[in-house]
N, C-alpha and C. Protein backbone atom coordinates (compact mmCIF):
# COMPACT_ATOMS: atom_id res chain seq x y z
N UNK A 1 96.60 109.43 104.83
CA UNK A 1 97.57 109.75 103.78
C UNK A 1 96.88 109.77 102.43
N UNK A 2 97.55 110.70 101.40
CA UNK A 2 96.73 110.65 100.53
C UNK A 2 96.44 109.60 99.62
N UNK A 3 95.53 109.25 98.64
CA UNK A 3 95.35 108.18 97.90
C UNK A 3 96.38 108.36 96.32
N UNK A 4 96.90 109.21 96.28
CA UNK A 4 98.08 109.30 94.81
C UNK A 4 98.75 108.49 95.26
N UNK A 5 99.67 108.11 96.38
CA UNK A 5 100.98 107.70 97.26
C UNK A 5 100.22 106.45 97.92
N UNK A 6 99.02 106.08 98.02
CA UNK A 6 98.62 105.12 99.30
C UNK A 6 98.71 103.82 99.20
N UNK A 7 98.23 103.66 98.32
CA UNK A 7 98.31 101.96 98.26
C UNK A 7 99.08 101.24 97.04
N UNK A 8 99.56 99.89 97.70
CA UNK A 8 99.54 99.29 96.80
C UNK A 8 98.94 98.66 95.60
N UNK A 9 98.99 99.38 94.45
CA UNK A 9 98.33 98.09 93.53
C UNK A 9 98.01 96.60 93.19
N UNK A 10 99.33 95.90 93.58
CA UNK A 10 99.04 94.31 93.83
C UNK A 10 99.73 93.69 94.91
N UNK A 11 98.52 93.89 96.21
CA UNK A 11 98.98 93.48 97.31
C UNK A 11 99.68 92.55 97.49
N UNK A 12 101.01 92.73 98.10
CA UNK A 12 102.05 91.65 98.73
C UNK A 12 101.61 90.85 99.92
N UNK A 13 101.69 89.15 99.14
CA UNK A 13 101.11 88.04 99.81
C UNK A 13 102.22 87.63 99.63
N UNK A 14 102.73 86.58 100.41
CA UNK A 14 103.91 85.61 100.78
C UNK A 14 103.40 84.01 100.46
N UNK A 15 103.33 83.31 99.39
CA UNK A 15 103.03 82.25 98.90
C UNK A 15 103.70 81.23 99.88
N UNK A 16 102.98 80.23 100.71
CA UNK A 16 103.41 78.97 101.50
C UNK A 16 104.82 78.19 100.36
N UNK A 17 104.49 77.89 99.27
CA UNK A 17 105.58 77.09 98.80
C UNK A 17 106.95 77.87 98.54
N UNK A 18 108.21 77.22 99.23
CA UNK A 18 109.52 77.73 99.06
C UNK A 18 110.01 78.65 100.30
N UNK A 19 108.87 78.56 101.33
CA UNK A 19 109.15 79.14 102.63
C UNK A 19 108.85 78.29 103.81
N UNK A 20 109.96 78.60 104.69
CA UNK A 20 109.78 77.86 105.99
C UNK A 20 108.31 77.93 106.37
N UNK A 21 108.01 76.96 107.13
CA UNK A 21 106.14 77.14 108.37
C UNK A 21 106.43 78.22 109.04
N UNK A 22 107.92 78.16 109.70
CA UNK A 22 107.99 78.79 111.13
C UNK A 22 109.27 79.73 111.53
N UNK A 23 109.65 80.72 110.69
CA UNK A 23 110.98 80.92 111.12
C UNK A 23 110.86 81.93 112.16
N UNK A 24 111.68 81.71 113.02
CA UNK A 24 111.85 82.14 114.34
C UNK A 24 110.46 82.24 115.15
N UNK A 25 109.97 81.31 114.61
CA UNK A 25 108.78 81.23 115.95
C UNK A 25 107.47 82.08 115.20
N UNK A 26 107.42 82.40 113.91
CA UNK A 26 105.99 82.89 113.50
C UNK A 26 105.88 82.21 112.02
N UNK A 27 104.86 81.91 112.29
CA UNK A 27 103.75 81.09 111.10
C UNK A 27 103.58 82.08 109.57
N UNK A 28 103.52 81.85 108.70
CA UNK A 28 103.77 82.41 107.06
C UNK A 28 102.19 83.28 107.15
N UNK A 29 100.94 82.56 108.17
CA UNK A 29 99.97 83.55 107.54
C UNK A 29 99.86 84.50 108.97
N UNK A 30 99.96 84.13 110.10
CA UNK A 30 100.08 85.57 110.76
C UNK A 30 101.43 86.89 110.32
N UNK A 31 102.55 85.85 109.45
CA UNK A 31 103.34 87.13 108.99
C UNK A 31 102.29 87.90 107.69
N UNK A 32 101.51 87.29 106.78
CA UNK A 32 101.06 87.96 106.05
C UNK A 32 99.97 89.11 106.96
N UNK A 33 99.29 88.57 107.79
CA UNK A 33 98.23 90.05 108.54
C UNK A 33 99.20 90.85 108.83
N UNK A 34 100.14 91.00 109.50
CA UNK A 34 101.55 92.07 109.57
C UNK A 34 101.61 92.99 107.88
N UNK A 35 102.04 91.79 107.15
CA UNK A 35 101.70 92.40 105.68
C UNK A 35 100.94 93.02 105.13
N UNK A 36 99.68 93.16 105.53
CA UNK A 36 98.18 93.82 105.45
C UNK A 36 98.45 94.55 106.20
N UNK A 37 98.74 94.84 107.74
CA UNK A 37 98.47 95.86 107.95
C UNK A 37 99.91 97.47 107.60
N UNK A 38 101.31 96.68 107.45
CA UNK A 38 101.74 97.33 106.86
C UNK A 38 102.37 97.86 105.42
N UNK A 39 102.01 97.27 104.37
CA UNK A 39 102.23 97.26 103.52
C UNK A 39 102.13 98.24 102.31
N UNK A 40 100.90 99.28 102.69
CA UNK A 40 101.04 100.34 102.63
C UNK A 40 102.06 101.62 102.76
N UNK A 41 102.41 101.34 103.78
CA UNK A 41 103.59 102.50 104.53
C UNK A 41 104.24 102.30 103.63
N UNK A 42 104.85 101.20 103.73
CA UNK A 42 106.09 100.54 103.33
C UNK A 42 106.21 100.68 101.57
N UNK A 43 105.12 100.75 101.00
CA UNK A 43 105.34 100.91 99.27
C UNK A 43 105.17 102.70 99.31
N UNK A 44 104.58 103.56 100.52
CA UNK A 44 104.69 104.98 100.38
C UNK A 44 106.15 105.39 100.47
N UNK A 45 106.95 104.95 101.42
CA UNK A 45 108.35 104.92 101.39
C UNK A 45 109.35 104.89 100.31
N UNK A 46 108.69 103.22 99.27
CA UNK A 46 109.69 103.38 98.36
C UNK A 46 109.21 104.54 97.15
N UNK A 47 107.91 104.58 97.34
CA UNK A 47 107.79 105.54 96.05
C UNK A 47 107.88 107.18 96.49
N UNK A 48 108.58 107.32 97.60
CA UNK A 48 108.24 108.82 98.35
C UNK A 48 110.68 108.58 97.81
N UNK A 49 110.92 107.70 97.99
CA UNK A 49 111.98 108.06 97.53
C UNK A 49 112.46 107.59 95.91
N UNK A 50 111.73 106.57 95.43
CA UNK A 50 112.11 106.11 94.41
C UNK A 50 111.39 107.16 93.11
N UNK A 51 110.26 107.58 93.61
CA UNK A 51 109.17 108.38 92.61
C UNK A 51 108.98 107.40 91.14
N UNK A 52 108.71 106.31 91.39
CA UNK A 52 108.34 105.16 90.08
C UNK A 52 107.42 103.94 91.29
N UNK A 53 106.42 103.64 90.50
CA UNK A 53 105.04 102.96 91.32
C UNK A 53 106.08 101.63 91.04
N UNK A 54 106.12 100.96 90.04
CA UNK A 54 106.96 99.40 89.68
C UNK A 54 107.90 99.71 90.34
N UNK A 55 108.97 100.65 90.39
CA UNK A 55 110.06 100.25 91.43
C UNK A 55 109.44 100.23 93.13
N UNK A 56 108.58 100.53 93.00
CA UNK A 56 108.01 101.11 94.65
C UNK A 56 107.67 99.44 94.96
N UNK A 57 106.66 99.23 94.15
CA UNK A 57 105.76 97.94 94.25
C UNK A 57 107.10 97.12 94.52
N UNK A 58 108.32 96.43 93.73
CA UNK A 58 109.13 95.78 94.34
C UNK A 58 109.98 95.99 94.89
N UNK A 59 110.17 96.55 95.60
CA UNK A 59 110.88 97.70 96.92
C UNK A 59 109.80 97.09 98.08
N UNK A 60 108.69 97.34 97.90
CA UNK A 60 107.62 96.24 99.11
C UNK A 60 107.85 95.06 99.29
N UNK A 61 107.87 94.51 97.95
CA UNK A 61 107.82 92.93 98.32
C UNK A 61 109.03 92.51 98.57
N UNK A 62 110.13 92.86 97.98
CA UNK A 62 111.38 92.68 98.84
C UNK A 62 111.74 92.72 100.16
N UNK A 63 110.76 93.78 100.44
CA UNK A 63 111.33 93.84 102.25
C UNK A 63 110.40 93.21 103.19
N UNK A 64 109.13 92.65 102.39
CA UNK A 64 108.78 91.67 103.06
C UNK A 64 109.70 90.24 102.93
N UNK A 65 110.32 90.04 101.94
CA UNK A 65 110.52 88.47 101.99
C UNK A 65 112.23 88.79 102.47
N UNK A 66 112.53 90.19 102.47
CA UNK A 66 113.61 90.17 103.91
C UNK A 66 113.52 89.88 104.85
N UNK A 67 112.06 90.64 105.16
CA UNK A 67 111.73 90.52 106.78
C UNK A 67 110.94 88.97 107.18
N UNK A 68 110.96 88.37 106.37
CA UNK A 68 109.92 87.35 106.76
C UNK A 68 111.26 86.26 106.79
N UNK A 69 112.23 86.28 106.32
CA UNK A 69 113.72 85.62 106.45
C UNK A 69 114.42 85.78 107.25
N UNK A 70 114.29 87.35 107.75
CA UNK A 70 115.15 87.56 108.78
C UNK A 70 114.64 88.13 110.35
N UNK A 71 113.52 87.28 110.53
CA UNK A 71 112.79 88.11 111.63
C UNK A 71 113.53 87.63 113.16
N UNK A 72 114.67 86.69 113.02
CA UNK A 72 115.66 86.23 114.18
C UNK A 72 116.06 87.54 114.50
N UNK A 73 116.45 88.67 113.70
CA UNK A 73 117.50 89.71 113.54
C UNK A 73 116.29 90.86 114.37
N UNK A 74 115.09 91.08 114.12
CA UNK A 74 113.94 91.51 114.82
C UNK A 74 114.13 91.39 116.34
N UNK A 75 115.02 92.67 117.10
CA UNK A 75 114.78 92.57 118.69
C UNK A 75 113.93 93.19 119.22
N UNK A 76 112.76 93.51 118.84
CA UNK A 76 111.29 93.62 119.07
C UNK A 76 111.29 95.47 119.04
N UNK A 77 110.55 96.16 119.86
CA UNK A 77 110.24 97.74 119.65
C UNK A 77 109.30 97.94 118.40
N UNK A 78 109.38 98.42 117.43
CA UNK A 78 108.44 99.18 116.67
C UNK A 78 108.57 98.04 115.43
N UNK A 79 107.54 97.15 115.01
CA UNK A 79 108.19 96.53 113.96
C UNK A 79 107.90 97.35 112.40
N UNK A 80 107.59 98.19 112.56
CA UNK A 80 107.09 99.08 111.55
C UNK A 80 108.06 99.60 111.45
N UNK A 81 109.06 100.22 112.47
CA UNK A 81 110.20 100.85 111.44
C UNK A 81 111.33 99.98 111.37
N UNK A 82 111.40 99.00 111.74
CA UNK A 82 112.11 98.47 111.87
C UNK A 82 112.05 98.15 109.98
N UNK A 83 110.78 97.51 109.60
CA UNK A 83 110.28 97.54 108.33
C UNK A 83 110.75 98.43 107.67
N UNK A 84 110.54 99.95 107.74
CA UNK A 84 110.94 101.22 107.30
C UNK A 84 112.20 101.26 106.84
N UNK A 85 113.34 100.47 108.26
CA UNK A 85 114.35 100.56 107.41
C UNK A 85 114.70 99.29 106.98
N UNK A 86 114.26 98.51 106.44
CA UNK A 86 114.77 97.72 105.34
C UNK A 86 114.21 98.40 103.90
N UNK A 87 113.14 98.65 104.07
CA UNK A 87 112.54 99.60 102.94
C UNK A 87 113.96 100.39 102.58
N UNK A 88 113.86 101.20 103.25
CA UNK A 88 114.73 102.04 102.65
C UNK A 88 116.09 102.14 102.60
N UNK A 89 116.70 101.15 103.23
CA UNK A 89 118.24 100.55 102.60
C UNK A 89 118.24 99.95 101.59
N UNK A 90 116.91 99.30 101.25
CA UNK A 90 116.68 98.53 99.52
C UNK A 90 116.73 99.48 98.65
N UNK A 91 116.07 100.44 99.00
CA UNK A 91 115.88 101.99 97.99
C UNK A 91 117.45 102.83 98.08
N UNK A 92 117.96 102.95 98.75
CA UNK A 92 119.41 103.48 98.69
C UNK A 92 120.42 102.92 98.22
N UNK A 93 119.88 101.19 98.15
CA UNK A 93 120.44 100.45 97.28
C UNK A 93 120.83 100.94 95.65
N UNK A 94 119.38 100.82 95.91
CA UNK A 94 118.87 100.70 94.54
C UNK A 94 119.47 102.03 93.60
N UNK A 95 118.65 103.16 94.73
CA UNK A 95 119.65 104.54 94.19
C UNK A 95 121.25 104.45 93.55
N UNK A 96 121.88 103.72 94.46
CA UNK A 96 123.42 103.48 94.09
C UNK A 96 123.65 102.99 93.18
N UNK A 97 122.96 101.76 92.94
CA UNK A 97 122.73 100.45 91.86
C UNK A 97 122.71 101.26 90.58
N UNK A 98 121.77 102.20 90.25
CA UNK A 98 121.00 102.62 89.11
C UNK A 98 122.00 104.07 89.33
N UNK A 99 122.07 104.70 90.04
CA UNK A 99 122.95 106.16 90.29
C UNK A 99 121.72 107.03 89.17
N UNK A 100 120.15 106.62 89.82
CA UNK A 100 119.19 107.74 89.47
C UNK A 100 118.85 108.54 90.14
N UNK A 101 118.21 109.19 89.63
CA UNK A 101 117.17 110.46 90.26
C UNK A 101 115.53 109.88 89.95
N UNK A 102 114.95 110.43 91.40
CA UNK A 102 113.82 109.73 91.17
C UNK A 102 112.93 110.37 89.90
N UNK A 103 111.94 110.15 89.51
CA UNK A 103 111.12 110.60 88.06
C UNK A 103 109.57 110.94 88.75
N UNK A 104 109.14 111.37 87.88
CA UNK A 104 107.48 111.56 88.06
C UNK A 104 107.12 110.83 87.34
N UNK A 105 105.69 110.00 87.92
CA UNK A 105 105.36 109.12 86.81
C UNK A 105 103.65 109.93 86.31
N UNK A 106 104.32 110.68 85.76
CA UNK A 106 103.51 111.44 84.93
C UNK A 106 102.08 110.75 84.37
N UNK A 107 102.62 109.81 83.65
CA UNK A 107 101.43 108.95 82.95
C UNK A 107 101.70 107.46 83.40
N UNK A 108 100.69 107.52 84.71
CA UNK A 108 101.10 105.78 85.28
C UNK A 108 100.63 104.76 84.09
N UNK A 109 101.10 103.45 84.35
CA UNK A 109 100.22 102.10 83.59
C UNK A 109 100.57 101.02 84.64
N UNK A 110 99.29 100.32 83.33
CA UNK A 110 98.92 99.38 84.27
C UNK A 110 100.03 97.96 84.34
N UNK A 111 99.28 96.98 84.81
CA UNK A 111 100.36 95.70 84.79
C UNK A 111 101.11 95.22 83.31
N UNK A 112 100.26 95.77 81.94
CA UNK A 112 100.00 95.57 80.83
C UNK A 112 101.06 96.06 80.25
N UNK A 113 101.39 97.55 80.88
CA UNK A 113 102.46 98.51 80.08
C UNK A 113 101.36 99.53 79.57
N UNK A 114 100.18 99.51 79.68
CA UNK A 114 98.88 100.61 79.14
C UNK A 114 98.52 101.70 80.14
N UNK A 115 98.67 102.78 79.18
CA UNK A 115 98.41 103.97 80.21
C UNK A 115 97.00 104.13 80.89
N UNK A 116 96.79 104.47 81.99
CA UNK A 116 95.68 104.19 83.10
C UNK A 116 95.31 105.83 83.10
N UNK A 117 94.13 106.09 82.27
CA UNK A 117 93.29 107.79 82.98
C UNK A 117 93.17 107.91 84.00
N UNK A 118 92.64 106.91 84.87
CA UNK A 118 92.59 107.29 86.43
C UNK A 118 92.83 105.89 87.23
N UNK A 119 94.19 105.86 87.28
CA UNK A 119 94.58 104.63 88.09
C UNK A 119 93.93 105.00 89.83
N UNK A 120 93.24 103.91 90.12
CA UNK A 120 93.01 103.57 91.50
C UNK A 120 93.79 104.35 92.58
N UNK A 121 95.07 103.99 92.65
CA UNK A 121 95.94 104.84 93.44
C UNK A 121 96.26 106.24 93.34
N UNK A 122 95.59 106.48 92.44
CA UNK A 122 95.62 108.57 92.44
C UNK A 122 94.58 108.99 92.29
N UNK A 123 93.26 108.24 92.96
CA UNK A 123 92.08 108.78 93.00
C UNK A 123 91.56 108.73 94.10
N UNK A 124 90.52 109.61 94.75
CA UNK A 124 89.61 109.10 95.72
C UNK A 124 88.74 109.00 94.92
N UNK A 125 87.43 107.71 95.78
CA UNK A 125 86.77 107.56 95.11
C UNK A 125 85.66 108.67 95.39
N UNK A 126 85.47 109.14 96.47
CA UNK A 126 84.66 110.06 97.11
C UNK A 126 84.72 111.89 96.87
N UNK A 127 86.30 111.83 95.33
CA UNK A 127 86.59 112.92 95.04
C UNK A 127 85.32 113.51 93.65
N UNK A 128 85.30 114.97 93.82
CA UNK A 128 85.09 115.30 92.30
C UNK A 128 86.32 115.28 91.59
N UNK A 129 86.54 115.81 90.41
CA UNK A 129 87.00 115.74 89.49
C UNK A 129 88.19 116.84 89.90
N UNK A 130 87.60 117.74 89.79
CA UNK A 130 88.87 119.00 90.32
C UNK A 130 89.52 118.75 91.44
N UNK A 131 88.66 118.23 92.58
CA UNK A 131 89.54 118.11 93.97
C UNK A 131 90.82 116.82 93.66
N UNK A 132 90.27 115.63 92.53
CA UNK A 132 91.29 114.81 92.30
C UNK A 132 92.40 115.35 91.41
N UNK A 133 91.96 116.67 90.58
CA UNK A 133 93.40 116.96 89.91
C UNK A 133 94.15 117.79 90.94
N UNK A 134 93.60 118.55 91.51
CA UNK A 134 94.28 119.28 92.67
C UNK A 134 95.42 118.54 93.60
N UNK A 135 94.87 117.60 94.04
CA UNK A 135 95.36 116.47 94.47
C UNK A 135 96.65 116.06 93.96
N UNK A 136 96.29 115.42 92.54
CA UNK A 136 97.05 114.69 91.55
C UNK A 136 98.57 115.66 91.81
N UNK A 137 98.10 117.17 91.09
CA UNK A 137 98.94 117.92 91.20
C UNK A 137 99.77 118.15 92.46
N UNK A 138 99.46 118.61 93.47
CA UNK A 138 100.15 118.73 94.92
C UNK A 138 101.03 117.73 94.83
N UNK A 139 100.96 116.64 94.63
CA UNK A 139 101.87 115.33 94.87
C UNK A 139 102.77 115.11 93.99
N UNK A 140 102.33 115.49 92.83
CA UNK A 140 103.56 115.41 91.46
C UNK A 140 104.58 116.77 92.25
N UNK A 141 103.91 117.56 92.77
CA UNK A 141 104.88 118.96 93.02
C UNK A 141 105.51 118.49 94.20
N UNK A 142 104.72 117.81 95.21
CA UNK A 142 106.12 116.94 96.65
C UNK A 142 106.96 116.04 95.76
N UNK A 143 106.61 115.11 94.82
CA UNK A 143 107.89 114.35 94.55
C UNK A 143 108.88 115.36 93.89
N UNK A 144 108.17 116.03 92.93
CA UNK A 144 109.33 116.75 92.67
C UNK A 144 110.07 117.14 93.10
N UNK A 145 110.07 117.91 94.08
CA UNK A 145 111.11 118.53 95.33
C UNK A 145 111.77 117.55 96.21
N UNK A 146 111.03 116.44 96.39
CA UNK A 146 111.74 115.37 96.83
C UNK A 146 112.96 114.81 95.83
N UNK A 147 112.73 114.94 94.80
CA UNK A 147 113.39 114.27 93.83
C UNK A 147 114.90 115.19 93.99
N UNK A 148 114.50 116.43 93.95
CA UNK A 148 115.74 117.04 94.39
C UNK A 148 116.83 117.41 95.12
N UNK A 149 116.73 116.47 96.22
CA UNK A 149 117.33 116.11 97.60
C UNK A 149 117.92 115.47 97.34
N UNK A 150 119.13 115.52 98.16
CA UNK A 150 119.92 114.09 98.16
C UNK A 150 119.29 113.12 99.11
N UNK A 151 119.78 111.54 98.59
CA UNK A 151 119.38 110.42 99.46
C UNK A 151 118.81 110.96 100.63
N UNK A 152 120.20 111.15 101.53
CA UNK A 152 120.14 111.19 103.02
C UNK A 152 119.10 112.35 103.56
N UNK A 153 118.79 113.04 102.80
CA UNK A 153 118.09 114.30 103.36
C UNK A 153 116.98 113.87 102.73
N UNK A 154 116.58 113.23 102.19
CA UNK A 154 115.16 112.68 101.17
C UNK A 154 115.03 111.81 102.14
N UNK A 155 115.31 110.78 102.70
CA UNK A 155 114.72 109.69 103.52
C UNK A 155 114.13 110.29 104.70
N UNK A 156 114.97 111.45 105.48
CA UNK A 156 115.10 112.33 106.33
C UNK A 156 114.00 113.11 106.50
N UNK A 157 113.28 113.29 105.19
CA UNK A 157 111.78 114.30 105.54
C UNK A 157 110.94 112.92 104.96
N UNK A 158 110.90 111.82 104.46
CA UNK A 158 109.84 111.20 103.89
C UNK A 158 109.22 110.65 105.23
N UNK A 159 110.75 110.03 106.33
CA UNK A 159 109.92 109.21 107.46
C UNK A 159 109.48 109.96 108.25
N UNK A 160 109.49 111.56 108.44
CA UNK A 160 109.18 112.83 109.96
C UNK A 160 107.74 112.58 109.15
N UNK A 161 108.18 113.73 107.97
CA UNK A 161 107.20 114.49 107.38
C UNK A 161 106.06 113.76 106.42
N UNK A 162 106.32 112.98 106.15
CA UNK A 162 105.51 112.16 105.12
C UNK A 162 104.86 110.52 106.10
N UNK A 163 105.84 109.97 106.52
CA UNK A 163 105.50 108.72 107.71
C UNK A 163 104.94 109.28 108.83
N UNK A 164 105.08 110.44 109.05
CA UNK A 164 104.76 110.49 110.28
C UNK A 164 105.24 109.98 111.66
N UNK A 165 106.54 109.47 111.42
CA UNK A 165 107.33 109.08 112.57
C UNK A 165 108.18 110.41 113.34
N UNK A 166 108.52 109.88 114.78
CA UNK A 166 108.52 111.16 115.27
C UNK A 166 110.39 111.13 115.35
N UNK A 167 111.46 111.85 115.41
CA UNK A 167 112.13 112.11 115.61
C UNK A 167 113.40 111.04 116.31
N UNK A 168 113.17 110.37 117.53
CA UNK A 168 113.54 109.10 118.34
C UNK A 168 113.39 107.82 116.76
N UNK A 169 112.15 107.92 116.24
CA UNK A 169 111.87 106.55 115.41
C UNK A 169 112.53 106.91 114.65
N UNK A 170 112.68 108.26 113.41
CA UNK A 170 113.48 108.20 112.21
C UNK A 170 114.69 107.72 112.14
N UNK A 171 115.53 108.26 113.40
CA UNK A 171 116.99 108.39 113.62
C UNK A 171 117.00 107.22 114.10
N UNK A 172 116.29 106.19 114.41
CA UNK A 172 116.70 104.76 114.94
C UNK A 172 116.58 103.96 113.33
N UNK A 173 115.47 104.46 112.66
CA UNK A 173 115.38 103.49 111.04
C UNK A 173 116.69 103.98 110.64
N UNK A 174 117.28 105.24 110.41
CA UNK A 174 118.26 105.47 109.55
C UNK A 174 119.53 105.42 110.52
N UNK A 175 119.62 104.95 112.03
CA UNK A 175 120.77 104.68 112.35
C UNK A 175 121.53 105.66 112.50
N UNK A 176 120.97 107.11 113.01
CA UNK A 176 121.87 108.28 113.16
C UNK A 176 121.17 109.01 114.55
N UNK A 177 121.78 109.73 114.90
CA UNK A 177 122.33 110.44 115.95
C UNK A 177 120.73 111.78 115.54
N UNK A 178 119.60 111.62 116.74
CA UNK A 178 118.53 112.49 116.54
C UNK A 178 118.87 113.84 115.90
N UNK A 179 119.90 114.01 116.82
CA UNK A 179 121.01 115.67 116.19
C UNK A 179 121.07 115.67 114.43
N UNK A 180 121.51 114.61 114.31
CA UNK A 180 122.00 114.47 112.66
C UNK A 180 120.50 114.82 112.19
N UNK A 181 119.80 113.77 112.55
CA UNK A 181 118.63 113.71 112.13
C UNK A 181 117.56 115.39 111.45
N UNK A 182 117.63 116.20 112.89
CA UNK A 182 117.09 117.12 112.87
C UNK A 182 117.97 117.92 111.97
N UNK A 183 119.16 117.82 111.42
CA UNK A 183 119.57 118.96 111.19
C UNK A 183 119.66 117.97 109.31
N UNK A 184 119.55 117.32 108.86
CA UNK A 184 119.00 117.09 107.76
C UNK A 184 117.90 117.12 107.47
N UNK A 185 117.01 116.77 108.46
CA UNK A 185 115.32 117.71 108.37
C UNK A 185 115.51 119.08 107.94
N UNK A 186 116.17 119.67 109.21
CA UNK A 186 116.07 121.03 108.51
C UNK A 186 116.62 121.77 107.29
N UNK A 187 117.98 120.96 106.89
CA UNK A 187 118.53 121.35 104.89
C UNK A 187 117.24 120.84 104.35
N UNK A 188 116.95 119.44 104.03
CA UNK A 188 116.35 118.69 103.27
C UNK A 188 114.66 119.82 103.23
N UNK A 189 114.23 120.12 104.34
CA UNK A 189 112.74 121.46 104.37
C UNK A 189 113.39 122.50 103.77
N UNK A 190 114.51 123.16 103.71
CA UNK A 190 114.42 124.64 103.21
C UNK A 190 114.45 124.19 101.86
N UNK A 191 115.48 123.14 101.46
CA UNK A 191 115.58 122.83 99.90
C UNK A 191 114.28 122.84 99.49
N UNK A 192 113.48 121.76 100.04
CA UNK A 192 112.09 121.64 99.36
C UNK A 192 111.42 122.80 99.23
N UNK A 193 111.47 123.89 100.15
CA UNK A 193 110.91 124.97 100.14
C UNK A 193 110.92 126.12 98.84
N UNK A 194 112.57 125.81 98.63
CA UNK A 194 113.00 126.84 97.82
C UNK A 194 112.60 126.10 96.68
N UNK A 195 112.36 124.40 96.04
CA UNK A 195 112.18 124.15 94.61
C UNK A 195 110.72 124.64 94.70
N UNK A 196 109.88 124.60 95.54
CA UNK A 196 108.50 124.60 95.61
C UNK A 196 109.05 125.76 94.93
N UNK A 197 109.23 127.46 95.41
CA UNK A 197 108.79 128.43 95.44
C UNK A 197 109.21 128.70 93.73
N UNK A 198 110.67 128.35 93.49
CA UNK A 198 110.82 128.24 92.41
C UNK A 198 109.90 127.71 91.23
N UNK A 199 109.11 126.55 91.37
CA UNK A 199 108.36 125.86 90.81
C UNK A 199 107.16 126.86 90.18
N UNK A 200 106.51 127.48 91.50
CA UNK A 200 105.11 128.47 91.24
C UNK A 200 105.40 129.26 90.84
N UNK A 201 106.89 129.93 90.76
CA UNK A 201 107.08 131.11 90.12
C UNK A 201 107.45 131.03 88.50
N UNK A 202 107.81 130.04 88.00
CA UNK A 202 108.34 129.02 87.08
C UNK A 202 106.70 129.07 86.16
């Protein structure tokens, strides 16, 4: 996945004080390697629907210290989407909460509030210069079009098309009927299609 969208900036760790040793039978630091290894996904999610890195970043750590509270509720299968969708019932939350539209974050910053020339997370390091604006660009142009979706059809291409989950997994995170599923894939792709085309012609 690409590095604009990939990582987190300040990896989500679960601090021992103010948390159980053991809830439902797992220990605070084998839940954090779970955390390492998904924690990623899980902040691409909120910022593939939220399009803001600070709302993304706590959109992660929230659904870890959901999931690390509520892992009784965990009846095993994929715990990654299971993850997925707490992610993104926090973010639909949140959507409702705020009744926004996601944004481009045009000019990221740092923890400071200071604008970052080349924040970590929208660079490779192994890029030249052009291949990273190329880059940069492509992704400001997916959120955009993402941004223009509604919720349900935005979550709908982030977990196929963007997660990489297959069809059976989306419709089990979002709790709908594969049918539903596919057929908000398919509004939510032409929309994107048509802001794209609009966009280059623009």
């Amino acid at each position: 996945m690409d590095a604009y969208v990939s990582t987190l900036k300040m990896p989500v760790v679960l601090e021992h004080a103010g948390y159980p040793a053991k809830p439902s039978g797992i220990d605070l630091d084998t839940f954090n390697k779970l955390v390492v290894k998904y924690q990623d996904a899980i902040y691409r999610q909120a910022f593939y629907i939220l399009g803001e890195p600070r709302a993304a970043e706590d959109i992660a750590q929230d659904t870890f210290l959901a999931a690390y509270r509520g892992m009784s509720s965990f009846r095993g299968g994929s715990f990654k989407s299971w993850l997925l969708r707490i992610a993104t019932n926090l973010c639909l939350d949140e959507l409702r909460r705020d009744k926004r539209h996601p944004i481009i974050p045009l000019e990221p910053v740092n923890n400071d509030g200071d604008e970052n020339e080349s924040p970590s997370w929208m660079m490779d390091s192994g890029e030249m210069p052009e291949e990273a604006a190329e880059r940069k660009e492509f992704w400001e142009n997916v959120q955009v079009c993402l941004s223009r979706l509604q919720p349900k059809l935005r979550t709908a291409v982030t977990l196929v098309d963007l997660q990489g989950l297959d069809y059976a997994e989306a419709a089990s995170v979002l709790r709908i009927s594969t049918g539903t599923l596919k057929s908000r894939l398919s509004r939510g792709r032409l929309k994107m299609k048509d802001v794209w085309i609009r966009k280059e012609a623009g």
